[in-house]
PDB file of N, CA and C in Angstrom:
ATOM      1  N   UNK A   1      98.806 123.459 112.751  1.00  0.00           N
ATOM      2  CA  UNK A   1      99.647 124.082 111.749  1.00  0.00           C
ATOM      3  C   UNK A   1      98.799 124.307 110.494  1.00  0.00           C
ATOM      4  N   UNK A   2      98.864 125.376 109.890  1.00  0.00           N
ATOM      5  CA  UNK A   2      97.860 125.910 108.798  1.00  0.00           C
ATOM      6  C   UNK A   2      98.678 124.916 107.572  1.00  0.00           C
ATOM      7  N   UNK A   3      97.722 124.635 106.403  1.00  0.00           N
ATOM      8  CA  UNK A   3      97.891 124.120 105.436  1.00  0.00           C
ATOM      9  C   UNK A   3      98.710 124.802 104.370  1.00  0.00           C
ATOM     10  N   UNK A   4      99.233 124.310 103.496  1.00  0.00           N
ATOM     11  CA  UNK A   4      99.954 125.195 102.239  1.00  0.00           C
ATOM     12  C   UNK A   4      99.438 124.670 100.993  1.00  0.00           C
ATOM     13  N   UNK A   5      98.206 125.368 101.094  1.00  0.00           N
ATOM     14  CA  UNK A   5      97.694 124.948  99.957  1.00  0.00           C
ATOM     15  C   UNK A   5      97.831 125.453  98.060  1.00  0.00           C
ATOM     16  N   UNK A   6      99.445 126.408  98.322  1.00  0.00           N
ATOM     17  CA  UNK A   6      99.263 126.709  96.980  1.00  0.00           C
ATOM     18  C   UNK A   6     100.209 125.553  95.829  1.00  0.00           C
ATOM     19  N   UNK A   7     100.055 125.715  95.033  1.00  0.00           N
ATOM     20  CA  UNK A   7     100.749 124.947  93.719  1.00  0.00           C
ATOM     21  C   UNK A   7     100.287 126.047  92.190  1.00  0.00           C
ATOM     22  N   UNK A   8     101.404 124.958  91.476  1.00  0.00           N
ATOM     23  CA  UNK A   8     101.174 125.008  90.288  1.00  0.00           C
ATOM     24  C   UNK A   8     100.795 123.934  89.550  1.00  0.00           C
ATOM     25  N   UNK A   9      99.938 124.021  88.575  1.00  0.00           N
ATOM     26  CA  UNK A   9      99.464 122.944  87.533  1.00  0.00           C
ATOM     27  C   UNK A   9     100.664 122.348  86.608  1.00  0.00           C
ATOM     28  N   UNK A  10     100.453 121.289  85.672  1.00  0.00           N
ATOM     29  CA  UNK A  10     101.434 121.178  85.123  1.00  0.00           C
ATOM     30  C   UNK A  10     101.466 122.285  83.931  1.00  0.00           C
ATOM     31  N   UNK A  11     100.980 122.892  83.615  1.00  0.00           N
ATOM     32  CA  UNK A  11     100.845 124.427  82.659  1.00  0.00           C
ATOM     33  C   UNK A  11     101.195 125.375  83.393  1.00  0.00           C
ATOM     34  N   UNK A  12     101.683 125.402  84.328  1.00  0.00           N
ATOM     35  CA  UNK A  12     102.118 126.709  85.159  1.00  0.00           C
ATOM     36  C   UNK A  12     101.122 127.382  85.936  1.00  0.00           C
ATOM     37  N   UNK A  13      99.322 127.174  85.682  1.00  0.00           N
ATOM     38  CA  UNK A  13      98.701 127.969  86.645  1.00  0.00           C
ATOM     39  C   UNK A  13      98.785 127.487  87.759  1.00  0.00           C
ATOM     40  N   UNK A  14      98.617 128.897  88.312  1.00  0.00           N
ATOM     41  CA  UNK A  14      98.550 129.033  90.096  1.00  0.00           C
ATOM     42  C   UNK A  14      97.504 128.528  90.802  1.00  0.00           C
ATOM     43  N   UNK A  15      97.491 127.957  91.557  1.00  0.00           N
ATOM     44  CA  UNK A  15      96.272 127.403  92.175  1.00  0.00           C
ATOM     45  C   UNK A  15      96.667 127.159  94.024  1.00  0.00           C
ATOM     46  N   UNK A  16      95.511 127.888  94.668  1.00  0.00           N
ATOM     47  CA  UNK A  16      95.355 128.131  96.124  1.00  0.00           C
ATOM     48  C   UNK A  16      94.267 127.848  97.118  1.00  0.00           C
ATOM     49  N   UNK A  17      93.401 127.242  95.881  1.00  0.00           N
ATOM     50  CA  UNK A  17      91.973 127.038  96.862  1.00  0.00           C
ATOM     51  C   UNK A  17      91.653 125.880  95.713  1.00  0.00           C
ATOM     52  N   UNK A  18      90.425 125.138  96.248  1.00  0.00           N
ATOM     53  CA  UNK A  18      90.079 124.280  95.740  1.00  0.00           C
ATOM     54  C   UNK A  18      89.175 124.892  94.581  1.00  0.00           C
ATOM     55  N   UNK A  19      88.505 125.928  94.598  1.00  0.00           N
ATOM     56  CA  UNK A  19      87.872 126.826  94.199  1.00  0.00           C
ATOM     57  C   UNK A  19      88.656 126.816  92.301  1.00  0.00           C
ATOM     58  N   UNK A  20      89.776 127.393  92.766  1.00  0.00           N
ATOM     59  CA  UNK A  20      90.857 127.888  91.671  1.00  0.00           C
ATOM     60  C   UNK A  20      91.139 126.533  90.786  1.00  0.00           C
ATOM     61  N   UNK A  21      91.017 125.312  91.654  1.00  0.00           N
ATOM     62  CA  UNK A  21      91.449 123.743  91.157  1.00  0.00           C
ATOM     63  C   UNK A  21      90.714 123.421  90.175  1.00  0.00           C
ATOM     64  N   UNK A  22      89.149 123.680  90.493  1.00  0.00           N
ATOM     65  CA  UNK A  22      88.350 123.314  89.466  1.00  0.00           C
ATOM     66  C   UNK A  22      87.972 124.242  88.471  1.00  0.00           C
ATOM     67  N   UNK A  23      88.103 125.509  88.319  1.00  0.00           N
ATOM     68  CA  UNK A  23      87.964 126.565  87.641  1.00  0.00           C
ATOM     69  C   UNK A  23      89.031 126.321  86.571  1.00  0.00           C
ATOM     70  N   UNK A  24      90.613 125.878  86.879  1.00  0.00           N
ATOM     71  CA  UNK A  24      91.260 125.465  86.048  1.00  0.00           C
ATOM     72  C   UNK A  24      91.121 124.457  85.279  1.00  0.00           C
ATOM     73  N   UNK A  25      90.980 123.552  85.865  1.00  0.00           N
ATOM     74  CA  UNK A  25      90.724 122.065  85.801  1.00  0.00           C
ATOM     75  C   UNK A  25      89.773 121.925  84.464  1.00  0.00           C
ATOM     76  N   UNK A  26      88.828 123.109  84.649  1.00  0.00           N
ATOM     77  CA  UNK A  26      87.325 122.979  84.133  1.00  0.00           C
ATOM     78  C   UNK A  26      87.859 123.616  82.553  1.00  0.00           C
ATOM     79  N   UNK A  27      89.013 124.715  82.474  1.00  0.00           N
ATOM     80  CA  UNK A  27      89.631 125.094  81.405  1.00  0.00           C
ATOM     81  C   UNK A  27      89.972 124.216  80.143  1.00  0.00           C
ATOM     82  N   UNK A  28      90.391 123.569  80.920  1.00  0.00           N
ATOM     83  CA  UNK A  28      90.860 122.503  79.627  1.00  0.00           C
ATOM     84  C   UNK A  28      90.517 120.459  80.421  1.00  0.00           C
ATOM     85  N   UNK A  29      89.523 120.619  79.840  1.00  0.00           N
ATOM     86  CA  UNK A  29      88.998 119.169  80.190  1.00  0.00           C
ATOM     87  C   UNK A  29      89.543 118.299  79.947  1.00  0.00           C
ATOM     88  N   UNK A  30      90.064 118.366  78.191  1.00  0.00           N
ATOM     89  CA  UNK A  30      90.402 117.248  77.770  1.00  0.00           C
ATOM     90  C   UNK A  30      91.851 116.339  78.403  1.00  0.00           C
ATOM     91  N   UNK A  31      92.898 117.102  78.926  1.00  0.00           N
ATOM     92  CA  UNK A  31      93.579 116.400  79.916  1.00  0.00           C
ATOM     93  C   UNK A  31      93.240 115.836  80.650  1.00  0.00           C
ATOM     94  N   UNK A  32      92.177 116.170  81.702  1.00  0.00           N
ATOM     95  CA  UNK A  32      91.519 115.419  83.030  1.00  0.00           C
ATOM     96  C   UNK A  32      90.699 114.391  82.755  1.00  0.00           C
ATOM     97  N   UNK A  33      89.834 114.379  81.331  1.00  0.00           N
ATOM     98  CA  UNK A  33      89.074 112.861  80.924  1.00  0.00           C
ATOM     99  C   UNK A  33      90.235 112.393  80.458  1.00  0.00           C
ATOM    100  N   UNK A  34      91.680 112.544  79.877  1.00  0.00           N
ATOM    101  CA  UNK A  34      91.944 111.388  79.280  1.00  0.00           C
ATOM    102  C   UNK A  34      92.768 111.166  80.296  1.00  0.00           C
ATOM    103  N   UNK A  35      93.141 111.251  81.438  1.00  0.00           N
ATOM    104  CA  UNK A  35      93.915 110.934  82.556  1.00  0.00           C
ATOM    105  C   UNK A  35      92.704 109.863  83.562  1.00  0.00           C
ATOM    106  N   UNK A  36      91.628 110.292  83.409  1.00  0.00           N
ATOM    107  CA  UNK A  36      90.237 109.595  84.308  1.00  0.00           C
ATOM    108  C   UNK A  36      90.079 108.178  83.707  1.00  0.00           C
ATOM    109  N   UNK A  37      90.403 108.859  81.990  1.00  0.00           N
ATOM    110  CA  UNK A  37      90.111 107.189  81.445  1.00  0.00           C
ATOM    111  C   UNK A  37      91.144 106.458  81.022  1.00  0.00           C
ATOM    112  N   UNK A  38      92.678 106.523  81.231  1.00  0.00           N
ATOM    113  CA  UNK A  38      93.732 105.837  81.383  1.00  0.00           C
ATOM    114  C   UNK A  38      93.807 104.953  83.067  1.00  0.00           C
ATOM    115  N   UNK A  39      93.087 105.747  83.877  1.00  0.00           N
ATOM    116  CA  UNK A  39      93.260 105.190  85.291  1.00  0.00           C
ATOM    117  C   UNK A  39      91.984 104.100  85.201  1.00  0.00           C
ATOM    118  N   UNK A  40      90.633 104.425  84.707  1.00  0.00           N
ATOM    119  CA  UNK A  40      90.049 103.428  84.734  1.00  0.00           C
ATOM    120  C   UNK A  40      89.998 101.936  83.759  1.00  0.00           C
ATOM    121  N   UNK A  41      90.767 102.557  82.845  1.00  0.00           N
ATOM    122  CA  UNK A  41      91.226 101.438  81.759  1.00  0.00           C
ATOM    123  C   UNK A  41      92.197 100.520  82.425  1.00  0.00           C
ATOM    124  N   UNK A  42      92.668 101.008  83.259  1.00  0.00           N
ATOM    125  CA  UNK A  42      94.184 100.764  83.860  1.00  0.00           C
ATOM    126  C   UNK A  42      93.442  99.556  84.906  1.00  0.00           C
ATOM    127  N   UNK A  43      92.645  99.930  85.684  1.00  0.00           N
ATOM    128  CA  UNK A  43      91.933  99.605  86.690  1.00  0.00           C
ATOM    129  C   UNK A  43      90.968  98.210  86.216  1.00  0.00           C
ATOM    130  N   UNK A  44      90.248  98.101  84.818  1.00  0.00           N
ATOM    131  CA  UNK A  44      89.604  97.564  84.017  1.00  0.00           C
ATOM    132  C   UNK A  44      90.488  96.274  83.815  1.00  0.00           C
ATOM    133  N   UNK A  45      91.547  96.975  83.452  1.00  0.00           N
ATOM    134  CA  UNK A  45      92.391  95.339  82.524  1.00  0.00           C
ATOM    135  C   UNK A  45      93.122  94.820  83.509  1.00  0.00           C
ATOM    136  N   UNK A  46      93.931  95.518  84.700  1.00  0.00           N
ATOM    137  CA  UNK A  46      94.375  95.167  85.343  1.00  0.00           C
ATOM    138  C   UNK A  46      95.927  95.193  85.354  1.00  0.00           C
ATOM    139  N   UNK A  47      96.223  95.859  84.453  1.00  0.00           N
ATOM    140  CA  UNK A  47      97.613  96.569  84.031  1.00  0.00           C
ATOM    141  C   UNK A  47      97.613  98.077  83.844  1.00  0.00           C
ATOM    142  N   UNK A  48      99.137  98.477  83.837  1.00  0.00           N
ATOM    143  CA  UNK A  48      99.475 100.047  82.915  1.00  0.00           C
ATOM    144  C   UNK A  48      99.075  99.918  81.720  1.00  0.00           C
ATOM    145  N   UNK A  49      98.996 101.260  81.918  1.00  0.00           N
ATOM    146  CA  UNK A  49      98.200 101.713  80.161  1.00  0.00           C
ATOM    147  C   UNK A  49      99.825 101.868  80.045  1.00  0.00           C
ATOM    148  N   UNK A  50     100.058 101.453  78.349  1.00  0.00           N
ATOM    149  CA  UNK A  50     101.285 101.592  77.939  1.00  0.00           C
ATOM    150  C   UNK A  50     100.884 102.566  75.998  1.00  0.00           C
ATOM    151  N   UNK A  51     102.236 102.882  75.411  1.00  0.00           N
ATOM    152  CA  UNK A  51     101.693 103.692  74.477  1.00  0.00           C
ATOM    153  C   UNK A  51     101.170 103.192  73.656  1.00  0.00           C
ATOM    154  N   UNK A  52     101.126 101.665  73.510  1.00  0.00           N
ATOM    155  CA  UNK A  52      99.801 101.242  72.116  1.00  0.00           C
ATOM    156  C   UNK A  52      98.547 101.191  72.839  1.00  0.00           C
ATOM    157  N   UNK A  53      98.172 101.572  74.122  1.00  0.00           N
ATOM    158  CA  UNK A  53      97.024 101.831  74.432  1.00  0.00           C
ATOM    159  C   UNK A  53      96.612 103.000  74.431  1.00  0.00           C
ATOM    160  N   UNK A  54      96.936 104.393  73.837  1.00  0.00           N
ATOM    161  CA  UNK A  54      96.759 105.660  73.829  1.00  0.00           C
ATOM    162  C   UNK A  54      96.054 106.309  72.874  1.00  0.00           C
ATOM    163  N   UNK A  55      95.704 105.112  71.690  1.00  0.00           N
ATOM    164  CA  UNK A  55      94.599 105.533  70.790  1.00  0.00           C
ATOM    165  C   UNK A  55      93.615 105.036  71.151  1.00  0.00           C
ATOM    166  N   UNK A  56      93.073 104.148  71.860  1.00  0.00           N
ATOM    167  CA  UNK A  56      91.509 103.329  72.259  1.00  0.00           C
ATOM    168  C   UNK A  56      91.390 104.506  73.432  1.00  0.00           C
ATOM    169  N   UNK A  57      92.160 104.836  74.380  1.00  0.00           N
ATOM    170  CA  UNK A  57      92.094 106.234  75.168  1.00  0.00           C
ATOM    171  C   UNK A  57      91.437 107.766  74.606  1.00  0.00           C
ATOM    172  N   UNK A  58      91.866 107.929  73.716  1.00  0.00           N
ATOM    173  CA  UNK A  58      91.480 109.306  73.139  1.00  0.00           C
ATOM    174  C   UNK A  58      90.550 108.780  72.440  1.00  0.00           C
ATOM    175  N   UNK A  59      90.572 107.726  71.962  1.00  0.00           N
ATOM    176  CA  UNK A  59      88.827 107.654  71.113  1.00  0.00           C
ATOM    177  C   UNK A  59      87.566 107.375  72.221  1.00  0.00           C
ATOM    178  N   UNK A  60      88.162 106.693  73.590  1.00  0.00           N
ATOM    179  CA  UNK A  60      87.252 106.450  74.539  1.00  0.00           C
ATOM    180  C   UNK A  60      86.921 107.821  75.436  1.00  0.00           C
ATOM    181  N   UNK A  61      87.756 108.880  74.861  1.00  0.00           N
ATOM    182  CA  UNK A  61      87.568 109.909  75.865  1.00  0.00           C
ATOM    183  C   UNK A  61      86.712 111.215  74.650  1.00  0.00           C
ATOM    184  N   UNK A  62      86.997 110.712  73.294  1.00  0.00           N
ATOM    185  CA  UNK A  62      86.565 111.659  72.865  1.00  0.00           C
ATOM    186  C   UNK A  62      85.064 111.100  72.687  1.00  0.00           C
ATOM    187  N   UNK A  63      84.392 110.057  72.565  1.00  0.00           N
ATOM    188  CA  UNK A  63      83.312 109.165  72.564  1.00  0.00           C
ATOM    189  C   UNK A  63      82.336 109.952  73.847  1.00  0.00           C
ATOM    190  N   UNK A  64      83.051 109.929  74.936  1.00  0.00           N
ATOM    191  CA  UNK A  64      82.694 110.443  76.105  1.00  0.00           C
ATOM    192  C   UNK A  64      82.513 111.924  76.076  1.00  0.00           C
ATOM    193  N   UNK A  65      83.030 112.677  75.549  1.00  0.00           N
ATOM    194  CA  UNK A  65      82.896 114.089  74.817  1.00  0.00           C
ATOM    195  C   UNK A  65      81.320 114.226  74.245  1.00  0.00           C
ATOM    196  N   UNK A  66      81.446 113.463  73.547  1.00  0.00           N
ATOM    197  CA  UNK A  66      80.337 113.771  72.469  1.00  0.00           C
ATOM    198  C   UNK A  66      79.055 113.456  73.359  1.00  0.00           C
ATOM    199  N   UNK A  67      79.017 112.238  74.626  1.00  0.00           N
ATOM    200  CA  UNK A  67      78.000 112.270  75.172  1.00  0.00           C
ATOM    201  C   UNK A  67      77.936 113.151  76.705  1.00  0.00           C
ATOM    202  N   UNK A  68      78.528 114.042  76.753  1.00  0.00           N
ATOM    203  CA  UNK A  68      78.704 114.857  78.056  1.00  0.00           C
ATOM    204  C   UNK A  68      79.493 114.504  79.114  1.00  0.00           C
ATOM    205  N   UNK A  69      80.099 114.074  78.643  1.00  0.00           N
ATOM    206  CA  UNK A  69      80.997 112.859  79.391  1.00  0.00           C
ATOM    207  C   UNK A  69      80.618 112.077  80.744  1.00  0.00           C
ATOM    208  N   UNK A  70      79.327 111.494  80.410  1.00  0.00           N
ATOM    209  CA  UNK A  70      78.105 110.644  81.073  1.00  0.00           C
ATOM    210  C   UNK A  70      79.384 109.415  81.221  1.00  0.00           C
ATOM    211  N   UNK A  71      79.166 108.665  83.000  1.00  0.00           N
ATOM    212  CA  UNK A  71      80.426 107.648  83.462  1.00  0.00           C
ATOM    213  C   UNK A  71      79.777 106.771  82.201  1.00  0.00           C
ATOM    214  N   UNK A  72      78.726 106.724  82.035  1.00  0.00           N
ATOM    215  CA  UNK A  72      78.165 105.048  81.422  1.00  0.00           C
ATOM    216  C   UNK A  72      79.105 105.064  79.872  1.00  0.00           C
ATOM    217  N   UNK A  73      79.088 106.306  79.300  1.00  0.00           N
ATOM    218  CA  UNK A  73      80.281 105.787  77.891  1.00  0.00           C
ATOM    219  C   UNK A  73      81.533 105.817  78.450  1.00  0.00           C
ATOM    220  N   UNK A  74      82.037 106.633  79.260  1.00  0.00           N
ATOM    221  CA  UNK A  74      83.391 105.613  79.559  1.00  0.00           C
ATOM    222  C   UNK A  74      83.522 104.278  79.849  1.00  0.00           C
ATOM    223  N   UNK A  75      82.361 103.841  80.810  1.00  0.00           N
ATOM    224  CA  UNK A  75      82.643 102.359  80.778  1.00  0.00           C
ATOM    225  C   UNK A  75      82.259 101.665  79.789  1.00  0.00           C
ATOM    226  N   UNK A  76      81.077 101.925  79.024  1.00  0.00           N
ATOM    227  CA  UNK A  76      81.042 101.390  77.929  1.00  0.00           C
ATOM    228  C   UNK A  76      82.285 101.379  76.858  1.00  0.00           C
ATOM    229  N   UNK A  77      82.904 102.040  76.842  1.00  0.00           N
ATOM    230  CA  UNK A  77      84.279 102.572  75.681  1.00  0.00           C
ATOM    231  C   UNK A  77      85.307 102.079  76.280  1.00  0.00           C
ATOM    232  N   UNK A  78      85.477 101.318  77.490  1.00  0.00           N
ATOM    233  CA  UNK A  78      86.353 100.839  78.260  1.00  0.00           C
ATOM    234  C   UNK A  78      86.353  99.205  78.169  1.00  0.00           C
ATOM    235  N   UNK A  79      84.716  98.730  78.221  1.00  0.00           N
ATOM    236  CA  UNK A  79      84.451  97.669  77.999  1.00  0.00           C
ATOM    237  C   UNK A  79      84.674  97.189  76.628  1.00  0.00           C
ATOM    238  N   UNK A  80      84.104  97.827  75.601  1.00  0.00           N
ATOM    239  CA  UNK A  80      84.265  97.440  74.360  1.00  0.00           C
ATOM    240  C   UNK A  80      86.245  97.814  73.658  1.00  0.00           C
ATOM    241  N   UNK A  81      86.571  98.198  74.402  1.00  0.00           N
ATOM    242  CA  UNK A  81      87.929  98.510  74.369  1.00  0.00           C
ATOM    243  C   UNK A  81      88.987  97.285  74.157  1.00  0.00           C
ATOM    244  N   UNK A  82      89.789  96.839  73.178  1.00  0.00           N
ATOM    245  CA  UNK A  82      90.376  95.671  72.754  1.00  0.00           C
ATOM    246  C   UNK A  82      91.261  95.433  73.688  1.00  0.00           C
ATOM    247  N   UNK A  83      91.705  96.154  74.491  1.00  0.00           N
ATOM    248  CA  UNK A  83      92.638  95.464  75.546  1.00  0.00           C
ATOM    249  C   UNK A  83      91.797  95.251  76.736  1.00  0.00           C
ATOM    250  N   UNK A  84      90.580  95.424  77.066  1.00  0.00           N
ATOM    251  CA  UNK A  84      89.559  94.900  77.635  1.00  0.00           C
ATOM    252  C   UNK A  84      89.037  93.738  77.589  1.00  0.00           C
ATOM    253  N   UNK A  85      88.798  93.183  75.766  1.00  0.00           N
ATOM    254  CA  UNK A  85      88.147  92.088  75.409  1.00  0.00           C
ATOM    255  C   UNK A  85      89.134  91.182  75.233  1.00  0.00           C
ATOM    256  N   UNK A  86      90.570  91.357  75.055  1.00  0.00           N
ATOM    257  CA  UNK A  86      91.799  90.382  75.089  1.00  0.00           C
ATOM    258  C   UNK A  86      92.237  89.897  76.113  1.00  0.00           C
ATOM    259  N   UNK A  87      91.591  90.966  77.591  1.00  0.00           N
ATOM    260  CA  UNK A  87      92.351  90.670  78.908  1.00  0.00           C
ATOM    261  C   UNK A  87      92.268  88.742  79.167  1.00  0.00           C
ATOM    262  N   UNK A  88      93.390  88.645  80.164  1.00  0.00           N
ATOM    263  CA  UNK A  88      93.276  86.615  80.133  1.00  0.00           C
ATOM    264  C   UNK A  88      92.517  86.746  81.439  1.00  0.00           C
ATOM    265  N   UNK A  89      91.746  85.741  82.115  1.00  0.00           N
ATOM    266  CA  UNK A  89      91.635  85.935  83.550  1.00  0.00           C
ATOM    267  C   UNK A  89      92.593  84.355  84.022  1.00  0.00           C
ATOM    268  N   UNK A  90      93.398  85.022  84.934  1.00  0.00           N
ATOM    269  CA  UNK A  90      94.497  84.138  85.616  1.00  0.00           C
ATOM    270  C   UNK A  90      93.752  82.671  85.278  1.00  0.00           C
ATOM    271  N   UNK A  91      94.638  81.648  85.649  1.00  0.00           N
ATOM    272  CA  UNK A  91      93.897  80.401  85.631  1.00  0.00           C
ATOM    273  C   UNK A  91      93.426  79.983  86.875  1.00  0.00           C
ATOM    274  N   UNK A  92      92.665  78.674  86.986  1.00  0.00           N
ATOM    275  CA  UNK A  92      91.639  78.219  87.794  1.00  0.00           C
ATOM    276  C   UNK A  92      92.837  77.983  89.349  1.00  0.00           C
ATOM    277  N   UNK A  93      94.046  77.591  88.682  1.00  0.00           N
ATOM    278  CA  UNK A  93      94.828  76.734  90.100  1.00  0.00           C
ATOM    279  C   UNK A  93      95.329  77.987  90.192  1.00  0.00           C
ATOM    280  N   UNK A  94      95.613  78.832  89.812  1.00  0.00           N
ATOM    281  CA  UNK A  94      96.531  80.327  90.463  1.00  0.00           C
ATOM    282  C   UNK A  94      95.762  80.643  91.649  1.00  0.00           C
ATOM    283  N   UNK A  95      94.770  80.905  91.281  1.00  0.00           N
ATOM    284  CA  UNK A  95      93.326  81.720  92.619  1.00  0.00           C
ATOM    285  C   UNK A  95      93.302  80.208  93.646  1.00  0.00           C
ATOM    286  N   UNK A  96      93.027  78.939  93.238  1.00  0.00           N
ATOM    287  CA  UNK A  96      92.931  78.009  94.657  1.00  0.00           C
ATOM    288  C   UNK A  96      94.309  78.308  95.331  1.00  0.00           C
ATOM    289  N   UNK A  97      95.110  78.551  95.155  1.00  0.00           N
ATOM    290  CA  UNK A  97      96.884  78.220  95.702  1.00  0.00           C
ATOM    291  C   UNK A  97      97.083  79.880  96.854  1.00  0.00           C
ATOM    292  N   UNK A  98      96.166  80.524  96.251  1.00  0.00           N
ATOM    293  CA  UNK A  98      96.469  81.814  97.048  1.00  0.00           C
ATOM    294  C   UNK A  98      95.169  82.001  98.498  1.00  0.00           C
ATOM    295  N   UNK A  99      94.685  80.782  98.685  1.00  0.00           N
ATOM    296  CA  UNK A  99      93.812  80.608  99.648  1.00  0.00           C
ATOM    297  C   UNK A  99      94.835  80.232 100.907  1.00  0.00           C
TER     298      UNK A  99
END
């Protein structure tokens, strides 16, 4: 059975090939880094990004801007990121008990 590969973006463009995905995609960047670096922040702390985390986001994505958006300043801007350096790591008897 052939694929149905068309859609729309959340802006309304049309898109039918993968071709068209990134051509759009490539239009407006700044949605797709700050969606890349909410998932890896997300991924980082180990929770949802919630809305007091949405300014360390846009400063970690615009940081990443300025250097070509090279992975190493996102993770760097992720690491140095205050809900990064606040994260708790579970305690010692949580992790033995789940053996």
């Amino acid at each position: 059975m052939p694929l149905d590969t068309k859609g729309k973006l959340y802006d309304g463009t049309p898109v039918s090939s993968s071709s068209e995905l990134i051509a759009a995609l490539l239009k407006r960047p700044i949605p797709l880094m700050r969606s890349f670096t909410e998932n890896l922040m997300a991924y980082a702390v180990g929770r949802r990004m919630e809305d007091f985390d949405q300014p360390s986001i846009r400063a970690i994505a615009k940081e990443a801007e300025s250097k070509q958006y090279r992975l190493s300043s996102f993770v760097v801007g992720v690491v140095n990121s205050p809900a990064f350096r606040t994260k708790r790591a579970e305690p010692a008897s949580a992790l033995d008990n789940s053996r």
